[in-house]
Each structure stands twice: as C-alpha cells, then as structure tokens.
C-alpha atoms as a PDB file:
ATOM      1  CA  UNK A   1      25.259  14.391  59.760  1.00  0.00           C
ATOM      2  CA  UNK A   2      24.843  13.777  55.775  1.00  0.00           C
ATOM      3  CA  UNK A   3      22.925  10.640  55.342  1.00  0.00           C
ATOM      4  CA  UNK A   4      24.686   8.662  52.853  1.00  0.00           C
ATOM      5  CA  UNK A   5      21.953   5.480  52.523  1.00  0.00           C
ATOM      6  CA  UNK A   6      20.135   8.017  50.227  1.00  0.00           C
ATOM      7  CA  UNK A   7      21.394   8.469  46.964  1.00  0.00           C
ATOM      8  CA  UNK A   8      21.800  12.245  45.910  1.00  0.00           C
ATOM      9  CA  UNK A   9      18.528  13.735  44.653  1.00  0.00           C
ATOM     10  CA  UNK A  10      20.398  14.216  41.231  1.00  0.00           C
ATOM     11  CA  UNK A  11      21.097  10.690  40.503  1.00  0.00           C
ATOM     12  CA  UNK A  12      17.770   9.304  41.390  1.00  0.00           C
ATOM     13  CA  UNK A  13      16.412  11.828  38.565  1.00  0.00           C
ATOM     14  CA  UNK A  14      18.606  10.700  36.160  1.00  0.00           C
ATOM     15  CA  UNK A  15      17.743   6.506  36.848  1.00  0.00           C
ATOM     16  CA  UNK A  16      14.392   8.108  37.087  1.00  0.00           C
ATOM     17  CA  UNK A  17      14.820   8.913  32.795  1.00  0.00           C
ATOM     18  CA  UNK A  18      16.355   6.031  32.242  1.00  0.00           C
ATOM     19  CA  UNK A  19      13.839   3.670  33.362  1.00  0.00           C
ATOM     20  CA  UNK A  20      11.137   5.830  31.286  1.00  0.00           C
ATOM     21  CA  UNK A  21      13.777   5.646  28.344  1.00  0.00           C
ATOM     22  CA  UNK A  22      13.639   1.729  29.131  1.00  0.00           C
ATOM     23  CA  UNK A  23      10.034   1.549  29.113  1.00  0.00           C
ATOM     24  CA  UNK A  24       9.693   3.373  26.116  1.00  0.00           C
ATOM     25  CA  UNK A  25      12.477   1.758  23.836  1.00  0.00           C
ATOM     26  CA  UNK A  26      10.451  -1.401  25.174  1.00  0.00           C
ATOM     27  CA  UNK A  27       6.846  -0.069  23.639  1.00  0.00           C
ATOM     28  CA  UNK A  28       8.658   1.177  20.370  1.00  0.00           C
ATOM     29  CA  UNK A  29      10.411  -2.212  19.759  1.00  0.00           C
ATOM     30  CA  UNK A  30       7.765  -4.839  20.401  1.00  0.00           C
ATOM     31  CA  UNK A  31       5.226  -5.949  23.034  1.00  0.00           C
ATOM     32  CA  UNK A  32       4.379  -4.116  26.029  1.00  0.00           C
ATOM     33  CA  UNK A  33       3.513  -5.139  29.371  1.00  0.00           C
ATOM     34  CA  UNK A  34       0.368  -5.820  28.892  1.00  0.00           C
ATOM     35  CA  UNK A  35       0.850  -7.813  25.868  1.00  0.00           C
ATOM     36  CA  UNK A  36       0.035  -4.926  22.943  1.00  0.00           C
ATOM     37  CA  UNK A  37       2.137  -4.967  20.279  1.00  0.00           C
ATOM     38  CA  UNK A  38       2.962  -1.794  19.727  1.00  0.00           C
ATOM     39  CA  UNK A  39       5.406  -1.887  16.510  1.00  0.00           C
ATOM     40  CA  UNK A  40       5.514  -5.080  13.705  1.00  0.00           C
ATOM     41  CA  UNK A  41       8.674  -4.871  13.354  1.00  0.00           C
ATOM     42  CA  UNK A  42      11.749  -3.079  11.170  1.00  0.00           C
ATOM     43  CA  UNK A  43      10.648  -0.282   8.554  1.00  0.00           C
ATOM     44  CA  UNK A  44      10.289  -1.087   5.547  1.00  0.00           C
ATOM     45  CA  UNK A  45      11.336   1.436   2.592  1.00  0.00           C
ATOM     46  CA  UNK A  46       8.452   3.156   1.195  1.00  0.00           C
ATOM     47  CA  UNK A  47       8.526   2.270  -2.848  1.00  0.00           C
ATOM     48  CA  UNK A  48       8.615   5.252  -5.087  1.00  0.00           C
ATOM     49  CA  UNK A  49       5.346   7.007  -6.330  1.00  0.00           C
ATOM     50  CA  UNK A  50       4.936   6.308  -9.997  1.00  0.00           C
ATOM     51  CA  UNK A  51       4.961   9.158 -12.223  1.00  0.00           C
ATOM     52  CA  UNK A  52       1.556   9.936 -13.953  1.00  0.00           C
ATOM     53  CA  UNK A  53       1.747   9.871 -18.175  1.00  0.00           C
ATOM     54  CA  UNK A  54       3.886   6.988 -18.502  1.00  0.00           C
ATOM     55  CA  UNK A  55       2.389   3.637 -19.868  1.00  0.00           C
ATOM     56  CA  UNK A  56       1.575   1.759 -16.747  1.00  0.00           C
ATOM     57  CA  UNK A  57       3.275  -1.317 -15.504  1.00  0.00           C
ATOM     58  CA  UNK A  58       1.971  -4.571 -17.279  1.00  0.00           C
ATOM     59  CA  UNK A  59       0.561  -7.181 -14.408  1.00  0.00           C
ATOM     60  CA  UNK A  60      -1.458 -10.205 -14.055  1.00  0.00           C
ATOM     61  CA  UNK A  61      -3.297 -11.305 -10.650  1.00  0.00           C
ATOM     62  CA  UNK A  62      -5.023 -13.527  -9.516  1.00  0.00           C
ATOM     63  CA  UNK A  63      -8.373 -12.551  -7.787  1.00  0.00           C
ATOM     64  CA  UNK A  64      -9.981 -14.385  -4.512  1.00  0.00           C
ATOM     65  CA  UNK A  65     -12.018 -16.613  -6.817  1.00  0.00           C
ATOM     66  CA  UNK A  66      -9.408 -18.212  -9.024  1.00  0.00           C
ATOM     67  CA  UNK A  67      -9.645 -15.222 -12.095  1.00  0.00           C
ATOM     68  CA  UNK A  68      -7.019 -14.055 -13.661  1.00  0.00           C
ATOM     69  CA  UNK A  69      -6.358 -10.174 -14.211  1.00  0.00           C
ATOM     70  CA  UNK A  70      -4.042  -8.573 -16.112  1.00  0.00           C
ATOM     71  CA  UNK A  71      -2.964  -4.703 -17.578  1.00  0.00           C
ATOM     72  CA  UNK A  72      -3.687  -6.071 -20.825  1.00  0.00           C
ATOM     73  CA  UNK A  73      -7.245  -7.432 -20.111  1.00  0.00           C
ATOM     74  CA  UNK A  74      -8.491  -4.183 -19.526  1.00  0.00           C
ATOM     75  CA  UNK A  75      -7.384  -2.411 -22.509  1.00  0.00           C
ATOM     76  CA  UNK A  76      -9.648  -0.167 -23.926  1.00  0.00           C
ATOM     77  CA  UNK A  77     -11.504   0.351 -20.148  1.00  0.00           C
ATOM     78  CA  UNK A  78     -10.507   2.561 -17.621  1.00  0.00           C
ATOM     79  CA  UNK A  79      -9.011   0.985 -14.253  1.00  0.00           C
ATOM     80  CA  UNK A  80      -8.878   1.840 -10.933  1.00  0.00           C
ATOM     81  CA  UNK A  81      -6.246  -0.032  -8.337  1.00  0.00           C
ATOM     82  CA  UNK A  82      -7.298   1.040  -4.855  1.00  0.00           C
ATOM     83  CA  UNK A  83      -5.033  -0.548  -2.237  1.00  0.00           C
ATOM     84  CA  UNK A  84      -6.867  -1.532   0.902  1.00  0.00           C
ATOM     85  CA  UNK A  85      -6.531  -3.193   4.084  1.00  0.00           C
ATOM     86  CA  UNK A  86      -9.472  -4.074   5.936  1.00  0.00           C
ATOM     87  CA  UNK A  87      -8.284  -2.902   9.149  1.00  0.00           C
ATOM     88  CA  UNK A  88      -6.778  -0.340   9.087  1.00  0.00           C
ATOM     89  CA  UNK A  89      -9.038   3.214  10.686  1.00  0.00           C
ATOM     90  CA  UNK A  90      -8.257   4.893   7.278  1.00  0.00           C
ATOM     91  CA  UNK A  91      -9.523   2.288   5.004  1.00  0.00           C
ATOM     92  CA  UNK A  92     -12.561   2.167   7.522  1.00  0.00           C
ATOM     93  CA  UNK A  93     -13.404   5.663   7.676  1.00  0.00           C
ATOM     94  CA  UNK A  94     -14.032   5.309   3.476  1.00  0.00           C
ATOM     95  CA  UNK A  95     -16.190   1.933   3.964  1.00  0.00           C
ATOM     96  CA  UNK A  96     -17.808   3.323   6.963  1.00  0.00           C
ATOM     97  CA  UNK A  97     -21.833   3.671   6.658  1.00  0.00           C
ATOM     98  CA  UNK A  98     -22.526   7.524   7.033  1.00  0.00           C
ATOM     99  CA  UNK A  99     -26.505   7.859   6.404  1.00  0.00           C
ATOM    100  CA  UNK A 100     -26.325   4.822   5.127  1.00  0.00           C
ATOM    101  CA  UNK A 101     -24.054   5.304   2.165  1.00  0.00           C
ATOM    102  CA  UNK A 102     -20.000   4.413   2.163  1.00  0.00           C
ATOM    103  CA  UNK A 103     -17.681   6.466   0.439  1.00  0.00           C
ATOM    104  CA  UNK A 104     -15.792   3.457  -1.482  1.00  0.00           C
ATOM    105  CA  UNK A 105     -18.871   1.859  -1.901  1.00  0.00           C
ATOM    106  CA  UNK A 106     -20.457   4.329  -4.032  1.00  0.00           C
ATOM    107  CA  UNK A 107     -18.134   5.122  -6.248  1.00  0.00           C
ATOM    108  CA  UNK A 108     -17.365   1.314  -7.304  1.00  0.00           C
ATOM    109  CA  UNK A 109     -20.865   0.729  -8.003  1.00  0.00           C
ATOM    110  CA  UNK A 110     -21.375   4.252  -9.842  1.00  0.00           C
ATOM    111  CA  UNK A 111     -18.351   3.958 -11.997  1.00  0.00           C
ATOM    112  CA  UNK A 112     -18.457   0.130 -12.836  1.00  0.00           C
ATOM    113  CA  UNK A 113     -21.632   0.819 -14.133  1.00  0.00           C
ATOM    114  CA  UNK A 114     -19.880   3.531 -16.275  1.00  0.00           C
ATOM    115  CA  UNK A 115     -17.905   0.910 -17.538  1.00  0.00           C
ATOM    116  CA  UNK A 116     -14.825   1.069 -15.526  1.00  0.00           C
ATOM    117  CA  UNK A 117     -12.919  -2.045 -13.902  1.00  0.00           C
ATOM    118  CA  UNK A 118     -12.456  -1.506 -10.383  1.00  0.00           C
ATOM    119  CA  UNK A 119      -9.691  -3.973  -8.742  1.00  0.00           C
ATOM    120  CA  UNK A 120      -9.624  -3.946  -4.863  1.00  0.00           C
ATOM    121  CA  UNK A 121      -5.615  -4.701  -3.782  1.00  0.00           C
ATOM    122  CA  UNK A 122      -4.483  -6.144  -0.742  1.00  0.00           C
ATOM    123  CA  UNK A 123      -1.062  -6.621  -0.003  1.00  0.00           C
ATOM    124  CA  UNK A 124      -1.043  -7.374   3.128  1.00  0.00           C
ATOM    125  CA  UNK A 125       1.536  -9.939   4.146  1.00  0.00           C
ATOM    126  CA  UNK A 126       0.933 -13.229   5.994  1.00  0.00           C
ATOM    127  CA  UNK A 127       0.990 -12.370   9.599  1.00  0.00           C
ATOM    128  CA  UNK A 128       0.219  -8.556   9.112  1.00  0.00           C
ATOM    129  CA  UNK A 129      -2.373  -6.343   9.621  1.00  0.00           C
ATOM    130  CA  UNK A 130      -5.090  -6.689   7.094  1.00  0.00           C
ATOM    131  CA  UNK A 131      -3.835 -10.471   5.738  1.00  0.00           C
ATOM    132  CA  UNK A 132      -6.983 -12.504   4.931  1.00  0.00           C
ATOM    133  CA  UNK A 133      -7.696 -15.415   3.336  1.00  0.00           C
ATOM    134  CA  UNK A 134      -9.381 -15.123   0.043  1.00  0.00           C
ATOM    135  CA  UNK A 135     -12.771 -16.313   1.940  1.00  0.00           C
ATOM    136  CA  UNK A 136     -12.329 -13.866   4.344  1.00  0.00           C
ATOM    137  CA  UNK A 137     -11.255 -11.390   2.244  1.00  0.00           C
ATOM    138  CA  UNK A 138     -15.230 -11.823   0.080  1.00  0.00           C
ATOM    139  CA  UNK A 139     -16.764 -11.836   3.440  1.00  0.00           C
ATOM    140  CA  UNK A 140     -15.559  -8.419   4.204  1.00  0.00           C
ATOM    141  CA  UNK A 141     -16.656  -7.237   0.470  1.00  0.00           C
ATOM    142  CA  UNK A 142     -20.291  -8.892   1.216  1.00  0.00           C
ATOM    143  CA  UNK A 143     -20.803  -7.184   4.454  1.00  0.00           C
ATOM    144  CA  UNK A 144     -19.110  -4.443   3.845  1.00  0.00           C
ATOM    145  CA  UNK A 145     -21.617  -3.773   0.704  1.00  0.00           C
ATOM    146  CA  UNK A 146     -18.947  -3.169  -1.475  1.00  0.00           C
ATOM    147  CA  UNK A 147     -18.455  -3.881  -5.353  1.00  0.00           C
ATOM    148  CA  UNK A 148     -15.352  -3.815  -7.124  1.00  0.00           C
ATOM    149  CA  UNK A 149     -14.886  -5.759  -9.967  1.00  0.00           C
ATOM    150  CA  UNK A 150     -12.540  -8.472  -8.255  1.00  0.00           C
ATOM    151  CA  UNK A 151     -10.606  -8.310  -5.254  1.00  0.00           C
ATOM    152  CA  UNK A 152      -6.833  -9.180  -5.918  1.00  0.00           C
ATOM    153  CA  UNK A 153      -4.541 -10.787  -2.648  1.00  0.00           C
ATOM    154  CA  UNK A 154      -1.660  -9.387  -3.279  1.00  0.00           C
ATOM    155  CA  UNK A 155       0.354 -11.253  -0.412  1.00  0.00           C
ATOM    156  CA  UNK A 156       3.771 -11.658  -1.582  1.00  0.00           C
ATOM    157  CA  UNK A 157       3.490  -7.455  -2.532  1.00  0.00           C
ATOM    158  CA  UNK A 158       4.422  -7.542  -5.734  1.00  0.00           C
ATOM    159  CA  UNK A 159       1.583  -5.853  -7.655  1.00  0.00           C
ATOM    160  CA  UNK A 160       1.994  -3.578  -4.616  1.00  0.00           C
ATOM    161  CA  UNK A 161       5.899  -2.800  -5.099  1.00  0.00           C
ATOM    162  CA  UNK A 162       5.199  -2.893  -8.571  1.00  0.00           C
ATOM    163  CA  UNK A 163       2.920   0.335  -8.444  1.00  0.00           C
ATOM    164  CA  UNK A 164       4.419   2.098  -5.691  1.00  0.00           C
ATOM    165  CA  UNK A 165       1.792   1.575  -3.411  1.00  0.00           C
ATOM    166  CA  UNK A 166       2.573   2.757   0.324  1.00  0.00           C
ATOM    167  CA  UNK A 167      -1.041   3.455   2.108  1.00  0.00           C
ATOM    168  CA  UNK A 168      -4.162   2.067   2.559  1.00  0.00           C
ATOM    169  CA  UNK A 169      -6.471   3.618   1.238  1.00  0.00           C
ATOM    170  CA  UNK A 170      -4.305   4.540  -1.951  1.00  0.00           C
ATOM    171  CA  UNK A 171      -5.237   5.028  -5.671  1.00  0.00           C
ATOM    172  CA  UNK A 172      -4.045   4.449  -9.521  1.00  0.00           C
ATOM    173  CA  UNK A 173      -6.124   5.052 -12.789  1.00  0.00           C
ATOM    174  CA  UNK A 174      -5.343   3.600 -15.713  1.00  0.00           C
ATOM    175  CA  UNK A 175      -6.328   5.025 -19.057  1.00  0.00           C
ATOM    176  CA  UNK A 176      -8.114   2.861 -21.962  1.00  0.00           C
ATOM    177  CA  UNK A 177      -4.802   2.987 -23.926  1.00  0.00           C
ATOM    178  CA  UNK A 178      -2.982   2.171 -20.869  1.00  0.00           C
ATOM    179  CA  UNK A 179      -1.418   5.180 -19.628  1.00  0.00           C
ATOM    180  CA  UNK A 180      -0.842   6.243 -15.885  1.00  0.00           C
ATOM    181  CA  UNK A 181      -3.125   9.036 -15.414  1.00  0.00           C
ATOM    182  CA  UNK A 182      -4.041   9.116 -11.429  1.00  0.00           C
ATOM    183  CA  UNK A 183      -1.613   8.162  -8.589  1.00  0.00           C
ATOM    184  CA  UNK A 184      -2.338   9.281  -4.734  1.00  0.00           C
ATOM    185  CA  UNK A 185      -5.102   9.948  -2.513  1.00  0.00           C
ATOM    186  CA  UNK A 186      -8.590   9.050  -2.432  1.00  0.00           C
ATOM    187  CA  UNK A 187      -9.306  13.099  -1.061  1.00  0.00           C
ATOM    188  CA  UNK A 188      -7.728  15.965   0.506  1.00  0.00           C
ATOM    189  CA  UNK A 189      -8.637  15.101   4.151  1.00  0.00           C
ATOM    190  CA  UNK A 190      -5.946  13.306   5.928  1.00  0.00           C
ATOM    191  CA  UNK A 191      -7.901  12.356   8.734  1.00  0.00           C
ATOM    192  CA  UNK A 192      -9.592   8.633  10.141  1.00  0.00           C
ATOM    193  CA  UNK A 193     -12.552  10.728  10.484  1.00  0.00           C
ATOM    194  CA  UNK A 194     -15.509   9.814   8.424  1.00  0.00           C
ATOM    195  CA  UNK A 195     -17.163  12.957   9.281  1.00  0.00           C
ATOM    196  CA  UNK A 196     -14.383  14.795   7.493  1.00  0.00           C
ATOM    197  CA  UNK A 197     -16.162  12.778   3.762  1.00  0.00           C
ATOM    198  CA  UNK A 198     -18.566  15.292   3.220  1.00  0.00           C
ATOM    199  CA  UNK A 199     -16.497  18.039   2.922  1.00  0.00           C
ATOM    200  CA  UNK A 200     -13.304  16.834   1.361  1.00  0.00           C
ATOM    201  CA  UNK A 201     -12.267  16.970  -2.350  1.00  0.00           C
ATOM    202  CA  UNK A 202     -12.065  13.410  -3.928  1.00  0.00           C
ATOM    203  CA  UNK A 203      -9.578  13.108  -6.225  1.00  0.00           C
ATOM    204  CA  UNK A 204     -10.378   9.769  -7.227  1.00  0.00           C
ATOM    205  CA  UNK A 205     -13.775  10.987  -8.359  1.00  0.00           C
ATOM    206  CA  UNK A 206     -12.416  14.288 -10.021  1.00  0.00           C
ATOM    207  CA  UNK A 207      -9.745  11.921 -12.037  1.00  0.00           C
ATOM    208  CA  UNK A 208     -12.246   9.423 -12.930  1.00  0.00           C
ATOM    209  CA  UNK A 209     -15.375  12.204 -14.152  1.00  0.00           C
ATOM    210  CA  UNK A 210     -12.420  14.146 -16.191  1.00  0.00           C
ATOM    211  CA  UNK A 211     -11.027  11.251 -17.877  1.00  0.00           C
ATOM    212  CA  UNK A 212     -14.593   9.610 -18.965  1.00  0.00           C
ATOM    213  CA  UNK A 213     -15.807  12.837 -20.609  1.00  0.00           C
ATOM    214  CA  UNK A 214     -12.280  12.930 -22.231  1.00  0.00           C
ATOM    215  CA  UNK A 215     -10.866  15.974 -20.572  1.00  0.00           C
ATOM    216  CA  UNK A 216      -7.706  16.867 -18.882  1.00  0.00           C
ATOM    217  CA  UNK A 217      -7.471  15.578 -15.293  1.00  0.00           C
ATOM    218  CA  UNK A 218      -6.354  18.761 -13.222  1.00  0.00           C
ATOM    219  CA  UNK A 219      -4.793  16.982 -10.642  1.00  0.00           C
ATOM    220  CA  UNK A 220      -2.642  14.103 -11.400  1.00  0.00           C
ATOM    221  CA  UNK A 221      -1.070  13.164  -8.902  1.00  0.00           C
ATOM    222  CA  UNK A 222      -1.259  13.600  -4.573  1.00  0.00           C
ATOM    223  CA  UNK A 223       0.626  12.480  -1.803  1.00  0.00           C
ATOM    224  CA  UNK A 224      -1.177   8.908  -0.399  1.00  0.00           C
ATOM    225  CA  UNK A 225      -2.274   9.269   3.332  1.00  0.00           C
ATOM    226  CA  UNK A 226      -2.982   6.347   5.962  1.00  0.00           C
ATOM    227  CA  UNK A 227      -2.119   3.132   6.770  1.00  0.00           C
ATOM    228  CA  UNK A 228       1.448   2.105   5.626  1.00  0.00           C
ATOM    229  CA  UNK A 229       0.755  -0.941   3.659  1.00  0.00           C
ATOM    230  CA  UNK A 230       1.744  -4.216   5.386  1.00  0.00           C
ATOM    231  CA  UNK A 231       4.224  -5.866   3.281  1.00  0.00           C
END
C-alpha cells in the first residue's frame, strides 16, 4: 500500500533548495541569524577612474584638526591622495608591522621628507565601515605610526566622488603644475596578505621616484583593488 503521509522524495528535494535559497537571499540582504551583518545595504555605482594627464580636479578639505587643504595650496609640490579606511583587511595589510616596518608608513615619511604632501582620505560615511570621528581618526594615525601630512574626513564623499575613488587602499598623484599623473593601485598584489609586500611592484613608489627625478612615469594608471569605499 503507497503511503501517502510522506510527501514524494522529489518534492521534499525541491523545499529542500528552497529553504537554502531562503537562507541565503536572507545572508545576502541583511543580518543573519546570528546577528552578522552580512551586506550594508544597496550597491552603490562605482565612480569613473580619472584619466591620467588631465589637470586634476580643484578641491578644498578640511583636515581632522580644523586645516584647510586645497588643489591650489599645493601648487608647485607633488601630492599624493591615498584613500583609506581603517578597517578594512586591505588597508591593514599596508599599515600592518612586518619586521617592524609598515608599508604606508614608510613611504609617507620617506617622501614627505622629499618634499611631497601626503593627504590621507577617508570617505567613509556615517554609519559605515571605517567612519571615525576626527579624534578617532588621529588616534589610529598615532598608533598606527603613520605620517601623512593631514588626514582629510571625507564623510559626505565628495572629494571621494570627485576623484573617482572606489577602494581602500587607492591612489592619485598630483604633479607640481597640477596635472593628474598617477591613478590606481598601491602594487600589483591583489591580495589582504601582508606577506605578499615584499614581493609586489609598488606603483605608488615607481610613480612617485619617476616623477621627482623628472622622468616619465611608465605606468600611469592601474586598476584599484580592495575594499569598496563606504560612501
């Protein structure tokens, strides 16, 4: 006799996928279970990389002690715009102490000495990953041991959209005469790995030795890697 309390072996498969579909569209579009949020929400579009050669867009910012910055202020210096976010494993793997040296560290403290103006960006949004307060934001520069010429909270995004900035850990270098001349990567290894540091090619530093001794920078521009930046 056919024992028709059990649903056929065929149907409880498929309400077997569609509870895992459940679970999943559940992960994907907020808080799990146990409370992690998984996803912060609807994507945002990506702004466009800026093209390298072009006179770069004017800005003034405020920095996390009251000073004001601007494209025009650093005329006649070379500038670097490195977008960061504290938290995020990519940004981390560049701060990270590896015999005692950081990546990001050393080449702020090397090239400001050279002369160049180094502004830290965060444009973070309130409520997002990496958002800090501009206290909290020069705690994480003391103890991280880093030096940049000012650190810039970029919260509302716009110096951000303005430069087409889309990861964390993500570069631009500005000429003396104010000309785009870098726009990408910090280095060719797209990994959270610190490890990976020793053996990567840094762009950043390339870009930055090229354009002080007044030659041609060979590679102008990369695709960013990391973090999407929290706007």
């Amino acid at each position: 006799m056919t024992d028709t309390t059990r649903p056929p072996r065929r149907s409880r498969r498929i309400r077997i996928i569609a509870a895992v579909a459940g679970a999943t569209l559940l992960l994907v579009g907020g808080v799990a279970a146990a409370g992690v949020l998984i996803d912060e929400g609807p994507a945002v579009p990506r702004p466009a990389l800026l093209p390298v050669g072009d006179p770069a867009p004017a800005f003034t910012a405020t920095d996390t002690r009251g000073g004001s910055h601007s494209l025009t202020g650093y005329a006649g210096k070379w500038l670097v715009l490195e977008w960061v976010n504290h938290e995020c494993p990519y940004t981390k793997k560049h701060y990270a102490l590896v015999d005692g040296v950081g990546n990001t560290q050393a080449m702020q403290k090397e090239y400001t000495k050279r002369g160049v103006a180094w502004l830290s960006v965060v444009s973070s949004g309130p409520g997002k990953q990496g958002y800090t307060t501009a206290a909290e934001a020069d705690e994480l520069t003391r103890e991280k041991g880093a030096a940049p010429t000012a650190v810039i909270r970029d919260t509302a995004g716009v110096l951000g959209r303005l430069y087409g900035a889309r990861n964390t850990p993500q570069y631009a270098i500005v000429d003396p005469d104010g000309i785009l001349r870098y726009v990408g990567a910090i280095d060719d290894k797209r990994t959270a790995r610190s490890k990976d540091i020793a053996g990567a090619t840094n762009y950043v530093r390339a870009a930055l030795d090229s354009g002080l001794a007044g030659k041609p920078i060979a590679i102008a521009q990369t695709q960013p890697y990391g973090c999407d930046v929290k706007y």
